[in-house]
C-alpha atoms as a PDB file:
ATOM      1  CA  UNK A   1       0.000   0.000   0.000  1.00  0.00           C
ATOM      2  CA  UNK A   2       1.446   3.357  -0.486  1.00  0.00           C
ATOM      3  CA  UNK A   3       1.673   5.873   1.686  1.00  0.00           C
ATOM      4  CA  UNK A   4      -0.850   8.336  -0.005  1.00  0.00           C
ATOM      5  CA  UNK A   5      -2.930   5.213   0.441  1.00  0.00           C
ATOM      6  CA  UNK A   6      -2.338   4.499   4.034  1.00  0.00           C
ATOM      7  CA  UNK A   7      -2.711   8.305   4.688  1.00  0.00           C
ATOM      8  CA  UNK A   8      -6.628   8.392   2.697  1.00  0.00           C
ATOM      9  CA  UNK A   9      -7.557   5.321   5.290  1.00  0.00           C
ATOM     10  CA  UNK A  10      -6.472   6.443   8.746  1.00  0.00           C
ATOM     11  CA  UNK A  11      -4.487   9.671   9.621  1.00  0.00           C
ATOM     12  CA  UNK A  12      -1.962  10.012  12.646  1.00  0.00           C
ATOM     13  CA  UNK A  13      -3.605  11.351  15.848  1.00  0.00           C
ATOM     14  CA  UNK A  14      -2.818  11.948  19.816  1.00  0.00           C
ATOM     15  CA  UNK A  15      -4.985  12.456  22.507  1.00  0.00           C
ATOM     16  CA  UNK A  16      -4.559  12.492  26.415  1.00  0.00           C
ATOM     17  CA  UNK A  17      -5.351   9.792  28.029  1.00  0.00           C
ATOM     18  CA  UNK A  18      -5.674  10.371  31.670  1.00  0.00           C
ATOM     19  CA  UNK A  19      -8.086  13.039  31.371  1.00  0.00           C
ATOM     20  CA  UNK A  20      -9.683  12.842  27.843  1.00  0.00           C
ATOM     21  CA  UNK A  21     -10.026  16.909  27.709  1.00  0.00           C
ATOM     22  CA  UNK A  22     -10.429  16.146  23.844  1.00  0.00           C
ATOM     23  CA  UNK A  23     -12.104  12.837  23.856  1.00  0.00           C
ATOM     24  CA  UNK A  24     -16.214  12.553  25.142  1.00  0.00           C
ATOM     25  CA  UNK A  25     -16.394   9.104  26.429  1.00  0.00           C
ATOM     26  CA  UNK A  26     -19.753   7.453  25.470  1.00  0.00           C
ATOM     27  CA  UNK A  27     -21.629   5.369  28.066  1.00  0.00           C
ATOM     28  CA  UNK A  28     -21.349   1.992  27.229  1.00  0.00           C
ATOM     29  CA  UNK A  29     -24.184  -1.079  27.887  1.00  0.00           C
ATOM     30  CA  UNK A  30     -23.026  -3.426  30.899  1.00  0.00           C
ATOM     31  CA  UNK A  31     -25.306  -6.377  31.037  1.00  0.00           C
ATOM     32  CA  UNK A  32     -27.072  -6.608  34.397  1.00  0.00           C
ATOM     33  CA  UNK A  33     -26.545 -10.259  34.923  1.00  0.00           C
ATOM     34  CA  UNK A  34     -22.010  -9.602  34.741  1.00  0.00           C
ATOM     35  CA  UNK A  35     -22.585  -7.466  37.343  1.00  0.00           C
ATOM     36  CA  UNK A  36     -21.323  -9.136  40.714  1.00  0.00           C
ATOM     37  CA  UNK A  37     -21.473  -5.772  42.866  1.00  0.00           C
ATOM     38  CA  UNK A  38     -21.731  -2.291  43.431  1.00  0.00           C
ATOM     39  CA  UNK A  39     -22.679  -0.336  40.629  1.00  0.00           C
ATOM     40  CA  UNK A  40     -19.944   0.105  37.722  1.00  0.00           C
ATOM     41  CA  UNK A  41     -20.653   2.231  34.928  1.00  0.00           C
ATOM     42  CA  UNK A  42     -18.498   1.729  32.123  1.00  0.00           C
ATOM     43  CA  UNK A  43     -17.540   4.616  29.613  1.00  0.00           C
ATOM     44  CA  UNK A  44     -15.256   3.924  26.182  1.00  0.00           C
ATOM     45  CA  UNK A  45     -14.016   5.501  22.993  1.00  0.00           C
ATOM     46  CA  UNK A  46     -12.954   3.786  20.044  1.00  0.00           C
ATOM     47  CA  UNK A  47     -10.816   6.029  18.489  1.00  0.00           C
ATOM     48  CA  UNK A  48      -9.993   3.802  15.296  1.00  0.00           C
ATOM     49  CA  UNK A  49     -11.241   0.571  13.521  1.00  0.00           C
ATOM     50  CA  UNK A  50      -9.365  -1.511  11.144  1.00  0.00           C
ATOM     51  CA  UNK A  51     -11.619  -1.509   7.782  1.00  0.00           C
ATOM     52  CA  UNK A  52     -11.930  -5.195   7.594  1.00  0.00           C
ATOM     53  CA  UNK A  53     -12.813  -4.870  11.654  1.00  0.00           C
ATOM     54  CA  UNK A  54     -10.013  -7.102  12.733  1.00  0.00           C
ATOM     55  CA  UNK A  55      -9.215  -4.830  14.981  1.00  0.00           C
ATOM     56  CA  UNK A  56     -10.239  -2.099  17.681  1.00  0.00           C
ATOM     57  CA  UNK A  57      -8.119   0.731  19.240  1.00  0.00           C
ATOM     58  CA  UNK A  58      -9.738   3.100  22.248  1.00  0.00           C
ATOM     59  CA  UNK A  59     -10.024   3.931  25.740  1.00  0.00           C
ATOM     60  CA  UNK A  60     -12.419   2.397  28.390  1.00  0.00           C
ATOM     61  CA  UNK A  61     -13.067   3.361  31.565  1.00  0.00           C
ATOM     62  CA  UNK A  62     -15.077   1.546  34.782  1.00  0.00           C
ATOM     63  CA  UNK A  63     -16.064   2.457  38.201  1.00  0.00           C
ATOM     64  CA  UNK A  64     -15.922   0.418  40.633  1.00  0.00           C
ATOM     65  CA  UNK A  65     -17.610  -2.680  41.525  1.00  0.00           C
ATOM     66  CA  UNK A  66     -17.111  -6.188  41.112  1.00  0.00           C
ATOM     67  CA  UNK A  67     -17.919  -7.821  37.357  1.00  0.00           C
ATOM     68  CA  UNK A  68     -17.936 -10.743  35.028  1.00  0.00           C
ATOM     69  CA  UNK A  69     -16.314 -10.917  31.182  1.00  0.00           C
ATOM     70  CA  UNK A  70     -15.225 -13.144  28.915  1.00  0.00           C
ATOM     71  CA  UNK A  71     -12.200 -11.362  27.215  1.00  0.00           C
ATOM     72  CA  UNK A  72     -11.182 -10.941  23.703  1.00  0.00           C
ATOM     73  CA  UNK A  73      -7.280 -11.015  22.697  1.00  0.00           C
ATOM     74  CA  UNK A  74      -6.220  -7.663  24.000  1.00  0.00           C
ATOM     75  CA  UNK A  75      -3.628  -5.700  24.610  1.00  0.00           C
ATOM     76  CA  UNK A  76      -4.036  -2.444  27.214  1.00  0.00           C
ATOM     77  CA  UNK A  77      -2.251  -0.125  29.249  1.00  0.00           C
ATOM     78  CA  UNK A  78      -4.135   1.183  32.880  1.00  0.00           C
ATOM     79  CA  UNK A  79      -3.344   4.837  32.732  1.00  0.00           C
ATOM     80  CA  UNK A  80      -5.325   5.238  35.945  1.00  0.00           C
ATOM     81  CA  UNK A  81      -7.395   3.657  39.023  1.00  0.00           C
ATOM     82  CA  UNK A  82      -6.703   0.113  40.135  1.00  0.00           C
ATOM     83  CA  UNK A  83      -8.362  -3.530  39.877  1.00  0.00           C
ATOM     84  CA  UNK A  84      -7.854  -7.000  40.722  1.00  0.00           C
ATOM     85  CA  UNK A  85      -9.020  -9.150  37.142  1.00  0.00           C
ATOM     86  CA  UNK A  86      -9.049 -12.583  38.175  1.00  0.00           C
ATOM     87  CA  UNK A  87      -8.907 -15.393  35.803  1.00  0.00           C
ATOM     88  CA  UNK A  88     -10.898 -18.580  35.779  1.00  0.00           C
ATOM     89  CA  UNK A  89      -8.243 -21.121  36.343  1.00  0.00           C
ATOM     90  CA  UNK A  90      -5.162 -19.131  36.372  1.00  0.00           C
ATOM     91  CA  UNK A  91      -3.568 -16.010  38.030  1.00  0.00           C
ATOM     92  CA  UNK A  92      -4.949 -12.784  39.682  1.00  0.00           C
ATOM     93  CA  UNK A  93      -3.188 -10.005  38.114  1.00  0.00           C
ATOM     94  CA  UNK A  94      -3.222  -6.842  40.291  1.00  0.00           C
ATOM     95  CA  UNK A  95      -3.185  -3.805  38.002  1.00  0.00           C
ATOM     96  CA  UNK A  96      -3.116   0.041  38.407  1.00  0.00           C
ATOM     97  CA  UNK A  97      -1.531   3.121  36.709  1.00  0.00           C
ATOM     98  CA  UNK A  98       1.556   2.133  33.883  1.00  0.00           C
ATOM     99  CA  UNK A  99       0.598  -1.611  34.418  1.00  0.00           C
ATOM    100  CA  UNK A 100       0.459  -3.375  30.825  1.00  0.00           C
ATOM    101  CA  UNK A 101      -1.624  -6.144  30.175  1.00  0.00           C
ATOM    102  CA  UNK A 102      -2.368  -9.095  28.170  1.00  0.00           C
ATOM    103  CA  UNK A 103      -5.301 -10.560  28.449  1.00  0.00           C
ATOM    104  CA  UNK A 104      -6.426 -14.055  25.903  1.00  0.00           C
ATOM    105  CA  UNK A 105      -9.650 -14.575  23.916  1.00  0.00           C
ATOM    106  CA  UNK A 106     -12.002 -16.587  26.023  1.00  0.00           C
ATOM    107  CA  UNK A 107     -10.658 -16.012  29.312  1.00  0.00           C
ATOM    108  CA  UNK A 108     -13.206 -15.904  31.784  1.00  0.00           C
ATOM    109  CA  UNK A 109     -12.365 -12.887  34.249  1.00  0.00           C
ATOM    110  CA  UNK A 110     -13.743 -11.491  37.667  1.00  0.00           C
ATOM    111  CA  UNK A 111     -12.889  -7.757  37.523  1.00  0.00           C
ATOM    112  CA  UNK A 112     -12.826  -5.846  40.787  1.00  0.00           C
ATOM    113  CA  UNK A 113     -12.420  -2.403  40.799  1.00  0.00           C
ATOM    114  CA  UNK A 114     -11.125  -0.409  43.189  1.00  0.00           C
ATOM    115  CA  UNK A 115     -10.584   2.877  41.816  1.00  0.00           C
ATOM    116  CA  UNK A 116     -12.174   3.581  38.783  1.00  0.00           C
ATOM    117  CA  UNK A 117     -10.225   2.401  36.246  1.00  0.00           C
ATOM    118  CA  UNK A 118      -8.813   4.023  32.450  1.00  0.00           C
ATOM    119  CA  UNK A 119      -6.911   2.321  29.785  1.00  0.00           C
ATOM    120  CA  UNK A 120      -5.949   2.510  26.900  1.00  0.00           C
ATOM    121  CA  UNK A 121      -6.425  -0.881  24.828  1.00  0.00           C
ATOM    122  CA  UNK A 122      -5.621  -2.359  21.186  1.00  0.00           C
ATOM    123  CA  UNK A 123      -8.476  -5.795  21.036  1.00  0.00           C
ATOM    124  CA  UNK A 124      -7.743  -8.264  17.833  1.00  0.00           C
ATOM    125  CA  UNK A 125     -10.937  -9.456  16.765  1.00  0.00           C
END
């Protein structure tokens, strides 16, 4: 592909991540029966799509509680708050602010947050 190509599809961009002064979060759906505890409200961006959907890049955000997923294949950085994601049959990863993370597709996770939580994440679909 060249690069006037590459440049028609997607252009460069920044934004800040640990306060979003340029970046309205949307409220996102969280299904009433993942919900463990509290009451978590979960806010996101995607800020670019691959064309064939493959994949997703964006920010998310939750506050705390305690809830249920089953994870894609992502990639994400916690730029703020902290959480314990526990996964079905293997470790509890304690994360917070600069913690990267891997998480696989179809891991079943227990996420309990904290503080509420921001990252920045790249999901292969």
């Amino acid at each position: 592909m060249s690069s006037s190509e590459h440049s028609a599809r997607t252009a460069s961009f920044a934004v800040s991540v640990p306060d979003f002064p340029d970046v309205e979060l949307e409220v996102e759906e969280l299904d009433p029966d993942r919900i463990v505890s509290g009451e978590p409200v979960v806010t996101g961006k995607v800020l670019w799509e691959a064309e064939d959907g493959s994949q997703i890049r964006g920010i998310w955000q939750i506050t705390p509680g305690v809830v249920t997923d089953t994870e894609a294949d992502e990639l994400f950085v916690v730029v703020s708050g902290r959480a314990t994601i526990e996964v079905e049959g293997g470790t509890t990863l304690e994360v917070g602010p600069g913690s990267a993370c891997v998480l696989r597709e179809g891991d079943k996770t227990t996420w309990t947050v904290h503080e509420t939580l921001r990252k920045a994440y790249h999901i292969n679909c």
